[in-house]
C-alpha atoms as a PDB file:
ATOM      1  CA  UNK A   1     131.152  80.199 129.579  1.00  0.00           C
ATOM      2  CA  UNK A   2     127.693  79.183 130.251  1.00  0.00           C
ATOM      3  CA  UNK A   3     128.122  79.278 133.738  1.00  0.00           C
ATOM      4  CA  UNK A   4     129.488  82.779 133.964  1.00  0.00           C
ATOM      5  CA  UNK A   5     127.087  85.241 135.385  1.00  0.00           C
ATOM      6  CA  UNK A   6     128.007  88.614 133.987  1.00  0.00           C
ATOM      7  CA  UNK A   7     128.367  86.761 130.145  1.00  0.00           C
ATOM      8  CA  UNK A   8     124.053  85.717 130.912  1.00  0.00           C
ATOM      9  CA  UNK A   9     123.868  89.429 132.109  1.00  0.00           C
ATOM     10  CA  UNK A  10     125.135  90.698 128.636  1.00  0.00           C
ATOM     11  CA  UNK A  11     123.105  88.379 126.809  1.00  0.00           C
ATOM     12  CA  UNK A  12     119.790  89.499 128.355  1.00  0.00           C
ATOM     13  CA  UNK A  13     121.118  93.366 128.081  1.00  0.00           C
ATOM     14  CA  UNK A  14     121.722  92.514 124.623  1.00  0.00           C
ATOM     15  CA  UNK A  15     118.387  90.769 124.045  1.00  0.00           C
ATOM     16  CA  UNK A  16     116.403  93.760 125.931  1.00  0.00           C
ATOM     17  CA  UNK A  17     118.599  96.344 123.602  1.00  0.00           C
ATOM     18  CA  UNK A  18     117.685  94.265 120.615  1.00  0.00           C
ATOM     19  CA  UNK A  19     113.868  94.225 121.044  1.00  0.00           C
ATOM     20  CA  UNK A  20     112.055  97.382 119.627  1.00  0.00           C
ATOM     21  CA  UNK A  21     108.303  97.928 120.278  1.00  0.00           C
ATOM     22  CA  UNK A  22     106.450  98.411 117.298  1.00  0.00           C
ATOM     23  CA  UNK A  23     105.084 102.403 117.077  1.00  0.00           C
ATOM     24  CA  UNK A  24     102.271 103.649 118.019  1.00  0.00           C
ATOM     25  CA  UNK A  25     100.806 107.010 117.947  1.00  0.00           C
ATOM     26  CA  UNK A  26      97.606 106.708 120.236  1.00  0.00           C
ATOM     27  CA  UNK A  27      94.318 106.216 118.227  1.00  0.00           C
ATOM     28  CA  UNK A  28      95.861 107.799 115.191  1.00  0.00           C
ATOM     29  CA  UNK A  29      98.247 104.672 114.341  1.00  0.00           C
ATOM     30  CA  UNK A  30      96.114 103.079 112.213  1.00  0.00           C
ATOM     31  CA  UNK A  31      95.964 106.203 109.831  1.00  0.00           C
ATOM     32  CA  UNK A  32     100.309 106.318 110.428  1.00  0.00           C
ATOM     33  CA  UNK A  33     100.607 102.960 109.486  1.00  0.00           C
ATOM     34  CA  UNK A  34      98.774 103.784 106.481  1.00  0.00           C
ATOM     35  CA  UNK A  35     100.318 107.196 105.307  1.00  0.00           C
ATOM     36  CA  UNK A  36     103.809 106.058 106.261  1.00  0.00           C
ATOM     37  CA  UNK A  37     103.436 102.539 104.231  1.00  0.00           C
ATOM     38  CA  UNK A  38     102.320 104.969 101.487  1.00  0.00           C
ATOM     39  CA  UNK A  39     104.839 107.756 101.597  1.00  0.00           C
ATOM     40  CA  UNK A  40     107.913 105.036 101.636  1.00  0.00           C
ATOM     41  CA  UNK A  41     106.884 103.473  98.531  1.00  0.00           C
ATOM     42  CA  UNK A  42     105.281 106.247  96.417  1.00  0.00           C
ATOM     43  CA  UNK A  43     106.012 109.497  98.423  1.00  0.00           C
ATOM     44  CA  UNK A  44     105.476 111.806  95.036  1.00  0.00           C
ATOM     45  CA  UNK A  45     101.887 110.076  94.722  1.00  0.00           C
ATOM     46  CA  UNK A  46     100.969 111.434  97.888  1.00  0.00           C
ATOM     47  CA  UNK A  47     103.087 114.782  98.489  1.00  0.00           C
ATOM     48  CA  UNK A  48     102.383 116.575  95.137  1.00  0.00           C
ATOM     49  CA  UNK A  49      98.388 116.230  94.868  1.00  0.00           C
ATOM     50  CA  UNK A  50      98.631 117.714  98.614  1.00  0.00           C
ATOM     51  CA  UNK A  51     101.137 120.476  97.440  1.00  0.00           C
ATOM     52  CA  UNK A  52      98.795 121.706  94.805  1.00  0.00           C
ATOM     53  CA  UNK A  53      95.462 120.828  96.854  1.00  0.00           C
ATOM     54  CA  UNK A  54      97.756 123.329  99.804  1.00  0.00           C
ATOM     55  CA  UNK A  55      98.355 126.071  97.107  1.00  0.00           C
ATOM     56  CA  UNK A  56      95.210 126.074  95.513  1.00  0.00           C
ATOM     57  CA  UNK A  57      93.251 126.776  98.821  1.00  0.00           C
ATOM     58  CA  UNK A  58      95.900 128.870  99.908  1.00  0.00           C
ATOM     59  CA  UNK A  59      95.325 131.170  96.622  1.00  0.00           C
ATOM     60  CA  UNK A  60      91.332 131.215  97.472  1.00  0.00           C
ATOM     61  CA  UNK A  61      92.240 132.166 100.705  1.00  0.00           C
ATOM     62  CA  UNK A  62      94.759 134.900 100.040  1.00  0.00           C
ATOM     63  CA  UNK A  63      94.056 135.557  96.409  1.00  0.00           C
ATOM     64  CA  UNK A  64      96.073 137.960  94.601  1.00  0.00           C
ATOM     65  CA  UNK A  65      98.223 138.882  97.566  1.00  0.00           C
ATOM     66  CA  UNK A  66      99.976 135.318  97.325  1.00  0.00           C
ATOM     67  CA  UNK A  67     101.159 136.135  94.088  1.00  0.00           C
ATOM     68  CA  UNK A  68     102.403 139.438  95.315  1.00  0.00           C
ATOM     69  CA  UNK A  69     104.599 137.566  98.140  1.00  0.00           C
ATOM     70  CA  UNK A  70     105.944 135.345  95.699  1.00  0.00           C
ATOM     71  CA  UNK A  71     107.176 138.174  93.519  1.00  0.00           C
ATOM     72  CA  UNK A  72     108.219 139.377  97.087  1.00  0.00           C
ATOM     73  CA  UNK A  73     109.700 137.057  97.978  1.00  0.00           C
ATOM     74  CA  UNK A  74     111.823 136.112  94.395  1.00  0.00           C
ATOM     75  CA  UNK A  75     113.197 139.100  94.471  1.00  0.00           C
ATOM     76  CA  UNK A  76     114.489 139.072  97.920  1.00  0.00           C
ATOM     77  CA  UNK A  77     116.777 135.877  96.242  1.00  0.00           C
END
């Protein structure tokens, strides 16, 4: 079986299939490696503080009118 050429064909396909680069994002993978090491282990650590860091500025930003959508948008529901 050694000696057969399309069974040392397979194998290499196989061994080319089986080999995965490791990711990159261009001059931001540092900073992935980082947040996705993060958010696999403790993703509530990370996404809440940013949820209410998101809604806070987005209530300076819109003020009183956020509110109003809310209610808006509740009672659409």
């Amino acid at each position: 079986m050694k000696n057969d050429k399309f069974y040392r064909e397979l194998v290499l396909k196989m061994h080319e299939v089986s080999v995965v680069p490791p990711q990159t994002v261009g001059p931001f993978t540092p900073v992935y490696k980082i947040v996705a090491g993060k958010l696999k282990f403790f993703p509530f650590k990370v996404i809440v503080p940013l949820s209410f860091l998101f809604i806070l500025f987005a209530y300076l930003i819109f003020g009183t009118s956020l509110v109003k959508l809310a209610e808006l948008l509740q009672a659409g529901f």
